[in-house]
Protein backbone atom coordinates (compact mmCIF):
# COMPACT_ATOMS: atom_id res chain seq x y z
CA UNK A 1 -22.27 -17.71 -39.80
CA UNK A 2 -25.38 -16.00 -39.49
CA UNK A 3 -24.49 -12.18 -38.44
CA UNK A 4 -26.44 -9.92 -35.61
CA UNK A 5 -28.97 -7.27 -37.17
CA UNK A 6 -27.80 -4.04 -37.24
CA UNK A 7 -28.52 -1.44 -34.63
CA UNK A 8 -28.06 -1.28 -31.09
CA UNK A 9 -28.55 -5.20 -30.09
CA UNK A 10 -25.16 -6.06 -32.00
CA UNK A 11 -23.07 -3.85 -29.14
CA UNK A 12 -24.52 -5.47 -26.87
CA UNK A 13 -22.33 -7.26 -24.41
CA UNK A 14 -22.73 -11.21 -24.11
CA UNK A 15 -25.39 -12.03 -21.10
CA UNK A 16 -27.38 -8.59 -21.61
CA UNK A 17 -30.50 -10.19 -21.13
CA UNK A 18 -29.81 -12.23 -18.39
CA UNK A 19 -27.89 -9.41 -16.94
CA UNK A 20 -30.27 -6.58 -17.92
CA UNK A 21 -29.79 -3.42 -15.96
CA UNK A 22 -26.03 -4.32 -14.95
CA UNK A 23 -23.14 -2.36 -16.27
CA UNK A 24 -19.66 -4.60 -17.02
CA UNK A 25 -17.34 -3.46 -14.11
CA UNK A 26 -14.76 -0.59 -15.76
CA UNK A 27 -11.58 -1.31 -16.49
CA UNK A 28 -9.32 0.08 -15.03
CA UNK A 29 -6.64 2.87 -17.17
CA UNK A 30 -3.47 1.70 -18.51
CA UNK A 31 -2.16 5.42 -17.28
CA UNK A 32 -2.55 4.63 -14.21
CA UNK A 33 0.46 3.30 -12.15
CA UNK A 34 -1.46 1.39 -9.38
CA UNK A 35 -3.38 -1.88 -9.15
CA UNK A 36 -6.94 -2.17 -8.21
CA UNK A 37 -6.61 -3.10 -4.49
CA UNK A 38 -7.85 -6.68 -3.29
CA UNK A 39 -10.10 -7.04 -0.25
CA UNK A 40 -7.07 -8.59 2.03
CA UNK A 41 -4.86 -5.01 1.49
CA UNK A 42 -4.72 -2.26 3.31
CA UNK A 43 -3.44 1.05 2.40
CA UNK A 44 -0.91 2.92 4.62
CA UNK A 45 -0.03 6.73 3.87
CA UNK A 46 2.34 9.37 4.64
CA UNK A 47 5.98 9.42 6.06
CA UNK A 48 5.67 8.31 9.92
CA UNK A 49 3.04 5.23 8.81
CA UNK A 50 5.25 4.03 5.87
CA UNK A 51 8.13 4.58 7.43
CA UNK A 52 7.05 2.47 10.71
CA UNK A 53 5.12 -0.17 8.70
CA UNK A 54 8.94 -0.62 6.83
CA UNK A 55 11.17 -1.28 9.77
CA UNK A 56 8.44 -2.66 12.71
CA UNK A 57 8.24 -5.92 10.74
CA UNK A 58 5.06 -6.73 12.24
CA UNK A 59 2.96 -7.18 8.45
CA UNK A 60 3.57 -8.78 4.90
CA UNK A 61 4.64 -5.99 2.60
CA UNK A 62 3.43 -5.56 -0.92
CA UNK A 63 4.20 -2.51 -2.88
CA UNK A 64 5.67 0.73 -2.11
CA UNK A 65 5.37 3.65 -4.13
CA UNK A 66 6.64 7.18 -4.30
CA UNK A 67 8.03 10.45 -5.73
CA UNK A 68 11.28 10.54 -6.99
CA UNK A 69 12.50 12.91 -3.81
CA UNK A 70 10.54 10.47 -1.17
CA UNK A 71 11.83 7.46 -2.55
CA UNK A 72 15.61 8.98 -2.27
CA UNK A 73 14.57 9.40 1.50
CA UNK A 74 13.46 5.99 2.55
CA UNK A 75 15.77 3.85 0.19
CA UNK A 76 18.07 2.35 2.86
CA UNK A 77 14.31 1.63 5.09
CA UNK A 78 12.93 -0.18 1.53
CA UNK A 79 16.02 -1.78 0.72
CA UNK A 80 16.20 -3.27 4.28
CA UNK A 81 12.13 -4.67 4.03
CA UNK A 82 12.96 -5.89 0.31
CA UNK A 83 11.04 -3.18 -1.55
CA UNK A 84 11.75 -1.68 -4.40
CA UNK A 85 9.73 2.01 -5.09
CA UNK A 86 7.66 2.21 -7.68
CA UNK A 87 8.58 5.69 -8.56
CA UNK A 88 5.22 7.88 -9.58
CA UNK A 89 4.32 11.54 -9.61
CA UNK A 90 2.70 13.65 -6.45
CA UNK A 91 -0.48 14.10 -8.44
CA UNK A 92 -1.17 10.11 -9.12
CA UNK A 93 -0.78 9.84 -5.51
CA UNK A 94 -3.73 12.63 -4.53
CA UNK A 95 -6.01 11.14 -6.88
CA UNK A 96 -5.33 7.67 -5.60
CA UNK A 97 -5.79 8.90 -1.96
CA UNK A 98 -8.00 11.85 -2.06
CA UNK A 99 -7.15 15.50 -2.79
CA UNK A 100 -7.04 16.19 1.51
CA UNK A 101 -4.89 13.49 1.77
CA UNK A 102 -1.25 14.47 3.25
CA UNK A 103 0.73 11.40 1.69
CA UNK A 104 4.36 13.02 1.24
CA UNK A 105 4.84 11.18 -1.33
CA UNK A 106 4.56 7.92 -0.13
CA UNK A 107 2.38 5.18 -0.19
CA UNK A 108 2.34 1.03 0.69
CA UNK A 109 0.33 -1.34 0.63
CA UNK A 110 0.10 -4.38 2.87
CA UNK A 111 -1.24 -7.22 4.66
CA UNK A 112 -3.61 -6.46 7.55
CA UNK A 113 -1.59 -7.02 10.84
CA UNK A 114 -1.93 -10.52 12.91
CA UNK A 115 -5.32 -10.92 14.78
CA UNK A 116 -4.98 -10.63 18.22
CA UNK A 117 -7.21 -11.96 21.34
CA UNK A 118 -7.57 -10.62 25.06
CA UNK A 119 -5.49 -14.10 25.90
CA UNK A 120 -2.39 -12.30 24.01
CA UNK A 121 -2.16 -9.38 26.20
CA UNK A 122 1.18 -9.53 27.96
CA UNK A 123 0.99 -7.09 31.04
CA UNK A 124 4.19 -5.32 30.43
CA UNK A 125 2.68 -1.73 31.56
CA UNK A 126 -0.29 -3.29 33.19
CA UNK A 127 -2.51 -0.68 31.26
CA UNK A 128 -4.92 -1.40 28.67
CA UNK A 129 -7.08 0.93 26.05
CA UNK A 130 -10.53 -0.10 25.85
CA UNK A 131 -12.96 2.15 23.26
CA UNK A 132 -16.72 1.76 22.97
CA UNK A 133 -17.76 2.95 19.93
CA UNK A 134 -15.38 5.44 19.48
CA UNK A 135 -15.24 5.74 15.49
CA UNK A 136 -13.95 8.77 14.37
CA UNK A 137 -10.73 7.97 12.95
CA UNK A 138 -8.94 10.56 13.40
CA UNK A 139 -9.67 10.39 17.11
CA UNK A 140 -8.97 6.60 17.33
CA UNK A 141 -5.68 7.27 15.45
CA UNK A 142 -4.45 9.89 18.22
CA UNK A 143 -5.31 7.51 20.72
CA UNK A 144 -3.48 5.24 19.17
CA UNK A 145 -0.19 7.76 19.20
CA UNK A 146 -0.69 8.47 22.85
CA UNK A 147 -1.26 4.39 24.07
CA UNK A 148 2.23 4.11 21.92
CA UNK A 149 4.41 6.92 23.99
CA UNK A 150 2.69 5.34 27.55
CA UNK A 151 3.35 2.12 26.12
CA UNK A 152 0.42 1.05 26.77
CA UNK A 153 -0.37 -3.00 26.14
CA UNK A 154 -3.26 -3.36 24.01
CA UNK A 155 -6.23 -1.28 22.79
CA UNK A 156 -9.22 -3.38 22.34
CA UNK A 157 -12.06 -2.27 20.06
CA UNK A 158 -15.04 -3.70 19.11
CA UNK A 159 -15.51 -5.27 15.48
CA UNK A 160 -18.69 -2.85 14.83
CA UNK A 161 -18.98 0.78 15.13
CA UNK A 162 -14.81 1.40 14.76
CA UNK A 163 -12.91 2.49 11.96
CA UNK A 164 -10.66 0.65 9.57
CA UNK A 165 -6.89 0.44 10.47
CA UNK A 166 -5.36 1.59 7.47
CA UNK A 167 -5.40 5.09 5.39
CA UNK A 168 -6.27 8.28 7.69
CA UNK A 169 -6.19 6.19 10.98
CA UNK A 170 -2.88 4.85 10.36
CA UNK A 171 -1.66 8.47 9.19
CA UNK A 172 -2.99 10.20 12.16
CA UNK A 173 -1.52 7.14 14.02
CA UNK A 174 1.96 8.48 13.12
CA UNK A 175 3.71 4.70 12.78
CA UNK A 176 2.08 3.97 16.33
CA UNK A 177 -0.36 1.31 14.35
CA UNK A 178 2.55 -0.86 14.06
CA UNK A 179 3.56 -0.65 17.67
CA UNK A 180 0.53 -1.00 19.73
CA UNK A 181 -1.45 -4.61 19.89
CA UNK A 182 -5.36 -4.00 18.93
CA UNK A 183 -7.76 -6.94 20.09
CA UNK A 184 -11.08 -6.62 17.72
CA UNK A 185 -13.97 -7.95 19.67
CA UNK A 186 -17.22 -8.61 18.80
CA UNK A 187 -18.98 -8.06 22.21
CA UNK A 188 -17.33 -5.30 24.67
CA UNK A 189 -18.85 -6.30 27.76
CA UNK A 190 -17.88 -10.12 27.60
CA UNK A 191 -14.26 -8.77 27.32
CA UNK A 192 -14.57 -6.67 29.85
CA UNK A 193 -15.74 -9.92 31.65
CA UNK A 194 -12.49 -11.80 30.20
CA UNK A 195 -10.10 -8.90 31.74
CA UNK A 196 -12.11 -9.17 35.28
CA UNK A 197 -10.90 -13.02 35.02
CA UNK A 198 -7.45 -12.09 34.66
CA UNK A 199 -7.36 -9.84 37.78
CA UNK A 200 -7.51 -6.70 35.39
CA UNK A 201 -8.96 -3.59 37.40
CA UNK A 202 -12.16 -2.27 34.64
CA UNK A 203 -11.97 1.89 35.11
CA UNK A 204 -14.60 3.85 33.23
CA UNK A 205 -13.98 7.02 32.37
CA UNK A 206 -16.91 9.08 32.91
CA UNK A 207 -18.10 12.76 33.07
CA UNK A 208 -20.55 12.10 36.04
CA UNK A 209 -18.21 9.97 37.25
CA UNK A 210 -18.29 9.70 41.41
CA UNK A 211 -14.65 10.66 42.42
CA UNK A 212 -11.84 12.21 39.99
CA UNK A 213 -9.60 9.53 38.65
CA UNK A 214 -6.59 10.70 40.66
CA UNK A 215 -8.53 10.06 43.59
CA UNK A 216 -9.80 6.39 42.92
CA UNK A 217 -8.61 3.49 44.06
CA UNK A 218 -6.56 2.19 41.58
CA UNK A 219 -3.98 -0.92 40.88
CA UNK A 220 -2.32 -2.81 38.17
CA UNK A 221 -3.53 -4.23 36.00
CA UNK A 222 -5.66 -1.66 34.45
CA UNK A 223 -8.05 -1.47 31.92
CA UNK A 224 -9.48 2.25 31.18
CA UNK A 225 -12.52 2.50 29.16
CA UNK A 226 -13.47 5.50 27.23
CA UNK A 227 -17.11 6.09 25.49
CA UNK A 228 -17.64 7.90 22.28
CA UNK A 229 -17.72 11.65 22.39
CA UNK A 230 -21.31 12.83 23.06
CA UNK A 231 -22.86 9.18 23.68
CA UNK A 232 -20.28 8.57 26.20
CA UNK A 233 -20.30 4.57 27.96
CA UNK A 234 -23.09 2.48 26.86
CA UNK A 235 -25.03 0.91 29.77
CA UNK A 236 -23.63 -2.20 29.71
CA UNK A 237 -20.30 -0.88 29.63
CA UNK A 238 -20.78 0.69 32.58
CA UNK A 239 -22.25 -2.17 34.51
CA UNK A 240 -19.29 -3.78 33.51
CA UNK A 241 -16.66 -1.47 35.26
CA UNK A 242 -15.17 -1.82 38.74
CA UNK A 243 -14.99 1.65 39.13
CA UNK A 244 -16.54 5.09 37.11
CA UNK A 245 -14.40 8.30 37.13
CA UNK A 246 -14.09 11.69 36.10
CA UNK A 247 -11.31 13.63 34.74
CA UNK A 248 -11.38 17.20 36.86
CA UNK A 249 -10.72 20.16 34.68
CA UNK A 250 -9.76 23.34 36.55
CA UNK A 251 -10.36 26.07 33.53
CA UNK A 252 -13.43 26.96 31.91
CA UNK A 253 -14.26 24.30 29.58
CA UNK A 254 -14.95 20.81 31.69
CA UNK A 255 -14.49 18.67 28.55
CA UNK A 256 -12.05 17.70 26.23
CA UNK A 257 -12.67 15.55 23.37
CA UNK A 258 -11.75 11.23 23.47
CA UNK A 259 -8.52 11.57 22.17
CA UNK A 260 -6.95 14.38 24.53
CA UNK A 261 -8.98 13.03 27.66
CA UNK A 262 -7.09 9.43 26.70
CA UNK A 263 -4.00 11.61 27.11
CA UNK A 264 -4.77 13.47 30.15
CA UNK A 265 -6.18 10.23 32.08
CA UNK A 266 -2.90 8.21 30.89
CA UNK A 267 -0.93 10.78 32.54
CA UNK A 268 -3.47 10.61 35.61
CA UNK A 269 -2.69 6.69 35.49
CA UNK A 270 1.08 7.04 34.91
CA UNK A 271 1.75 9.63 37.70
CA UNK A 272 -0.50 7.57 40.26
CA UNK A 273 0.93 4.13 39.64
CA UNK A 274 4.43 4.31 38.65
């Protein structure tokens, strides 16, 4: 069998020149403990979010790993979901997650959770979360926290311009991911359209807002809209509301950023309707 010429053309891997210009995808170390992650898995961080991913019961669970001390802490939790820990040290986490990354030691990975539509909504609070455009997620995980402790029904976000549900959402989340139903849309103001069909009230919260929201008319059910920080509601959002309002703020500073006005308006909403 004739042999390739010496030089550089013999190390050549097989489809070069059809391929020129395209490097062969590394693989990955034998050192390290974790799996390149498929498209279909989402990464969930950090005590609360593991720990609430575990018991909800609400996604398929895949692998669990953690430091010898963390995995002593949630054995009973990953016995229970039929995990066992892949023990591995603090420093393989960090570099799988990112250096900033406050894992404590633990870290799963899953199934996205179920799909949900506006038709799955059960009014149980008669409140609903509605963001446009809000994609910070740090700020979309605190709101997330906050619809959790008001119990809030759903929190529908649109399938563009919003964060991924997984990794420094869900840990700023705190476990509420797993609690709270989220309705991905792919156009906000036919929702909104879809809750004014079901009798839902649409509330915009606004800065130039006519009347404070403790001073609108309100009723059950609800749906309060909040607008990204800076841009605020988009103008067909706002066509699309019943009613615009403003959160009043009696000290100095007259804003507060999407997250804590989600809080403050919840408690507006709570304290009005209950």
């Amino acid at each position: 069998m004739r042999r390739p010429p010496a030089g550089k053309d013999r190390d050549r891997p097989r489809g070069y020149g059809k391929d020129r210009g395209r490097r062969p995808p590394p693989r990955q170390s034998e050192e390290t403990p974790f799996r390149r992650p498929a498209a279909d898995v989402v990464v969930l961080y950090g005590a609360h979010a593991v720990r609430e991913a575990l018991s909800a019961g609400r996604r398929k669970l895949l692998t669990l790993y953690a430091t010898e001390t963390a995995a002593e802490r949630i054995a009973p939790l990953a016995a229970a979901a039929g995990l066992a820990p892949r023990i591995v040290e603090a420093r393989a986490l960090s570099q799988r997650l990112g250096e900033e990354s406050v894992h404590q030691g633990l870290m799963l990975e899953a199934r996205p959770l179920p799909e949900a539509d506006i038709a799955d909504i059960e009014p149980r609070s008669g409140v609903v979360l509605v963001l446009d455009q809000v994609t910070d997620p740090h700020n979309v995980g605190a709101i997330l926290r906050t619809a959790a402790a008001f119990a809030v029904d759903a929190l529908i976000v649109t399938e563009r311009h919003s964060p991924d549900f997984t990794g420094v959402l869900a840990k700023a989340a705190s476990g509420a991911l797993e609690h709270v139903t989220i309705v991905c849309v792919v156009n906000l103001a036919r929702a909104l359209e879809q809750l004014a069909t079901r009798d839902f009230l649409i509330v915009g919260l606004d800065s130039e807002g006519p009347r404070p929201l403790e001073a609108s008319p309100l009723r059950k059910p609800l749906a309060l809209v909040l607008g990204a920080e800076g841009k605020g509601l988009r103008r067909l959002t706002r066509e699309r509301c019943d009613i615009l309002a403003r959160l009043d703020m009696p000290g100095p500073i007259k804003s507060l950023n999407v997250s804590n006005a989600c809080a403050a308006a919840l408690m507006a909403l709570r304290l009005r309707l209950e």
